[in-house]
Protein backbone atom coordinates (compact mmCIF):
# COMPACT_ATOMS: atom_id res chain seq x y z
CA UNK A 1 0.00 0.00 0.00
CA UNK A 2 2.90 2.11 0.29
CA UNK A 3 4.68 4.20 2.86
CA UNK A 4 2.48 5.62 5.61
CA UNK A 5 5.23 8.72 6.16
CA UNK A 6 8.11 10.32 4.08
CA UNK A 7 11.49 11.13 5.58
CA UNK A 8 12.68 14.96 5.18
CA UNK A 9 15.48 16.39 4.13
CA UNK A 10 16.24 17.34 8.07
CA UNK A 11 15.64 13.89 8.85
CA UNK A 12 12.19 14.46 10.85
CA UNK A 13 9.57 11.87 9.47
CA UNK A 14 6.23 13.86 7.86
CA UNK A 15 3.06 12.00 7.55
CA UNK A 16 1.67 11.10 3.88
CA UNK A 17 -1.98 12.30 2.72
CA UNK A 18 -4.15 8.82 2.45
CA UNK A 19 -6.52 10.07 0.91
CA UNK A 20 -5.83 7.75 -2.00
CA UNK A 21 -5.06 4.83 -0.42
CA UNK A 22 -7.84 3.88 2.43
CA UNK A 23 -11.57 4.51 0.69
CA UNK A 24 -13.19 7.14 3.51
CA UNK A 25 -10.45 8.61 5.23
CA UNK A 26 -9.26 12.01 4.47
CA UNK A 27 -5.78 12.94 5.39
CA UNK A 28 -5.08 16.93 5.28
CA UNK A 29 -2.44 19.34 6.64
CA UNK A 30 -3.48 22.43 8.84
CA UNK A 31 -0.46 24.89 9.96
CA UNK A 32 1.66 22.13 8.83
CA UNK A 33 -0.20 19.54 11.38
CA UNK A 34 -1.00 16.36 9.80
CA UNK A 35 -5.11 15.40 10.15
CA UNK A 36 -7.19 13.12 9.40
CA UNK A 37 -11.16 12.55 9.00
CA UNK A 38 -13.74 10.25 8.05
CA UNK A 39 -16.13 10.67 5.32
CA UNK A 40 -18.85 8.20 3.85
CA UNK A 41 -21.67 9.42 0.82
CA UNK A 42 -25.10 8.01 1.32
CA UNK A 43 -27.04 8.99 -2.08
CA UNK A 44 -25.91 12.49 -2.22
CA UNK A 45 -25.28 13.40 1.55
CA UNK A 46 -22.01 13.53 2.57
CA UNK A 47 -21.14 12.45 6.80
CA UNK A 48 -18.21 13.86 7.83
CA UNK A 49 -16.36 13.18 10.99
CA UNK A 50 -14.12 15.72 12.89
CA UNK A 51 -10.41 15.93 12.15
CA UNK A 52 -8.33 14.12 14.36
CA UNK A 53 -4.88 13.93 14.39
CA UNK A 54 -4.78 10.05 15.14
CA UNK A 55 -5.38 7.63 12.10
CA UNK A 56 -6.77 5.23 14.41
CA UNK A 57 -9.53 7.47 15.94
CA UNK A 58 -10.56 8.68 12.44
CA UNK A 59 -10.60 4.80 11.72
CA UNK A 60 -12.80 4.65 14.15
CA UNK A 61 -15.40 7.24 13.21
CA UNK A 62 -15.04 5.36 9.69
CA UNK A 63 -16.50 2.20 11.41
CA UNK A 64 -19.51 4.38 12.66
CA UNK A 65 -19.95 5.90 9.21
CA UNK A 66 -19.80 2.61 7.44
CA UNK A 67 -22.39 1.13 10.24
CA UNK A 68 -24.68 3.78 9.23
CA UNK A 69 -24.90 3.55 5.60
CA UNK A 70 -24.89 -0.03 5.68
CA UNK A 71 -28.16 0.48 7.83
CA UNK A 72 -29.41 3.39 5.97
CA UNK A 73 -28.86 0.56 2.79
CA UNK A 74 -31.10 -2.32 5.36
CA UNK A 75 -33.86 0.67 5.63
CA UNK A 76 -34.67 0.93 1.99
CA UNK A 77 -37.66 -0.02 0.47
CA UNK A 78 -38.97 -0.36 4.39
CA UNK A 79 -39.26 2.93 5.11
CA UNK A 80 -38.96 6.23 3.01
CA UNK A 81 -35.43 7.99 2.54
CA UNK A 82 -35.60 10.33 5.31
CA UNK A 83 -37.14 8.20 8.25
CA UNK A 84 -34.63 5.85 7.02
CA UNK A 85 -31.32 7.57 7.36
CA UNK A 86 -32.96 9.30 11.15
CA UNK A 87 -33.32 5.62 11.94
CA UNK A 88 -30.10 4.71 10.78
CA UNK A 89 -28.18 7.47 12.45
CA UNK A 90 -29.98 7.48 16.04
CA UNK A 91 -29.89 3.39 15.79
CA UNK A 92 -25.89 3.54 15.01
CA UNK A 93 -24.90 6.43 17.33
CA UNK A 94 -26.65 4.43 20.25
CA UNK A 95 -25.07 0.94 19.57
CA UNK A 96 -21.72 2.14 19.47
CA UNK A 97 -22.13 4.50 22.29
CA UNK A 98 -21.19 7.62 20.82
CA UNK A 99 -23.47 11.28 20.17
CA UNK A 100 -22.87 13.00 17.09
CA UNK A 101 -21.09 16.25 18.77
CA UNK A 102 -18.26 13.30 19.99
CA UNK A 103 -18.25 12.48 16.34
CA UNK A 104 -18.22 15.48 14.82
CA UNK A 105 -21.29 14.41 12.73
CA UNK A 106 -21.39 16.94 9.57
CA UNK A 107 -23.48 16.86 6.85
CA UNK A 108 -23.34 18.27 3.33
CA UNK A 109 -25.69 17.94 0.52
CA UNK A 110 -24.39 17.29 -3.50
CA UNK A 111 -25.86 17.64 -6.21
CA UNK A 112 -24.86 17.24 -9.84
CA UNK A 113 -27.04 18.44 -12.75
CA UNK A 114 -27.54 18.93 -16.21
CA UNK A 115 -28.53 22.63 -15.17
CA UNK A 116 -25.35 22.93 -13.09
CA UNK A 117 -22.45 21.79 -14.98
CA UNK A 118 -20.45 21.08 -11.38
CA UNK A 119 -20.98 18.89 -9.00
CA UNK A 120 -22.65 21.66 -6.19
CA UNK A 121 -22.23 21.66 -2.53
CA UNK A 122 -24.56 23.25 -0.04
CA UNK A 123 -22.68 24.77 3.15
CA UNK A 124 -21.91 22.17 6.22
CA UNK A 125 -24.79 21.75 8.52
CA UNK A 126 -24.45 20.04 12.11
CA UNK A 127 -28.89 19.18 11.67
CA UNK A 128 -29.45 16.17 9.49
CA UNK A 129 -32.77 17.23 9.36
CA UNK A 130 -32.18 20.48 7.88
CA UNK A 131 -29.79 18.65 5.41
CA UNK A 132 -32.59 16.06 4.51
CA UNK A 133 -34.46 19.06 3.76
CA UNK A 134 -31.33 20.28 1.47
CA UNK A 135 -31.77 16.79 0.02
CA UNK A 136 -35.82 17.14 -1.15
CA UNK A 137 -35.71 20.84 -1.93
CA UNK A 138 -32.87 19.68 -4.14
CA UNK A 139 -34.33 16.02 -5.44
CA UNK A 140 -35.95 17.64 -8.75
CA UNK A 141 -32.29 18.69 -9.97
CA UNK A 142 -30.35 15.90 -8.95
CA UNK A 143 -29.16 14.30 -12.24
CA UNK A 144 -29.78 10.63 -11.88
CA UNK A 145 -28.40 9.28 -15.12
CA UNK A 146 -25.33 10.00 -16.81
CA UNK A 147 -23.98 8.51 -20.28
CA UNK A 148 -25.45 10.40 -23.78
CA UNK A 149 -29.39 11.54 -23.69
CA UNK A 150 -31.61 10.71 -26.36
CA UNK A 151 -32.41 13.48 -29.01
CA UNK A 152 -35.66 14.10 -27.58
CA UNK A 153 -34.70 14.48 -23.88
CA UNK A 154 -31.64 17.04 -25.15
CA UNK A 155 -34.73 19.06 -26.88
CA UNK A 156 -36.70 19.11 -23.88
CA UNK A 157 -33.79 20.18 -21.48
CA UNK A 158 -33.00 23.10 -24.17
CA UNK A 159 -36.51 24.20 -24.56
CA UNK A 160 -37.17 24.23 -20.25
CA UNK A 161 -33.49 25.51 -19.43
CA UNK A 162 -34.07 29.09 -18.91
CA UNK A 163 -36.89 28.04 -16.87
CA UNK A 164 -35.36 25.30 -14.85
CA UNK A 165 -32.21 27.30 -14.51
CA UNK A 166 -34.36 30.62 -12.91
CA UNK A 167 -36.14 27.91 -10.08
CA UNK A 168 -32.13 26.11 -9.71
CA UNK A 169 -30.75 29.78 -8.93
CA UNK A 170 -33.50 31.18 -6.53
CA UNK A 171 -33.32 27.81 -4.56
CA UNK A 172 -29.83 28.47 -4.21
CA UNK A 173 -29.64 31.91 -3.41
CA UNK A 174 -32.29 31.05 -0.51
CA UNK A 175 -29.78 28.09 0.63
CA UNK A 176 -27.01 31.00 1.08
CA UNK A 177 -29.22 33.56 2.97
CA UNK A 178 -30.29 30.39 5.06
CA UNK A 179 -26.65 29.78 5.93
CA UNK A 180 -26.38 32.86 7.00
CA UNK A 181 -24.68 34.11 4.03
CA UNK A 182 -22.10 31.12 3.29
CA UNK A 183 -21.26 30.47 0.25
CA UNK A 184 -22.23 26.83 -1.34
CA UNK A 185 -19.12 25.76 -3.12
CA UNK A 186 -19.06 24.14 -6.54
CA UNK A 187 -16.45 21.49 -7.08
């Protein structure tokens, strides 16, 4: 898998980013501090853990993540979306004996559409209900196949854009002002 750390020139030992080499762990530097976090996608929303500077604590908050999709996955077709991941998350933060302020629970809704050429992401929120609510208000947008469209559904996109693009741009604009002014951020 590779080296977990690179020797320096002065001999010290600095920690490598693994971001690329274990699937849901984020490894950053902040003020030249090596961190790392957990992060897991169910359908578009993204949990995030807090940074930590121990790869075995954020390994740890990956276990919790994983638990929770996997559960969120055992909910479908039971139960719609929403009650299903609030199940999920209260069921999985009980069992293992944690809260979601000692995880650092974050949440942050993507989308990616045909009206938005970027993949879009709504500011951080702590509430998973008010990013289940990011979720729906953004459902009619969320591009759900990918691959070449069909003649017809190109025409139809075309014809509706301006349209579809004016109800896109307020809903966003209303997501800022209900972040209290923080920006969304389009990767």
């Amino acid at each position: 898998a590779g080296p977990v750390a690179t020797s320096q020139a002065d001999g010290s030992v600095k920690p490598r980013s693994c971001t690329d080499k274990v699937r849901g762990i984020n490894g950053f530097y902040l003020k030249d501090v090596h961190y790392y976090l957990a992060r897991m996608m169910v359908d578009s929303i993204k949990f995030v853990s807090r940074a930590t500077r121990e790869l075995s604590v954020a390994v740890d908050y990956l276990v919790v993540l994983t638990a929770m999709k996997v559960r969120i996955g055992a909910h479908r077709g039971l139960v719609p979306f929403e009650e299903g991941v609030r199940l999920a998350v209260a069921e999985i933060l009980d069992e293992h004996g944690v809260s979601a302020e000692e995880l650092g629970l974050t949440f942050y809704v993507r989308i990616r559409s045909a009206v938005f050429p970027h993949q879009f992401e709504a500011p951080a929120s702590k509430d998973l209900d008010k990013a289940l609510c990011l979720h729906r208000t953004f459902e009619m947008w969320r591009s759900g196949r990918s691959g070449p469209r069909t003649w017809r559904e190109q025409f139809s996109h075309l014809h509706n854009f301006k349209a579809i693009w004016m109800e896109f741009r307020s809903a966003v604009l209303s997501l800022c002002c209900d972040a209290g002014g923080r920006k969304a951020r389009a990767r």
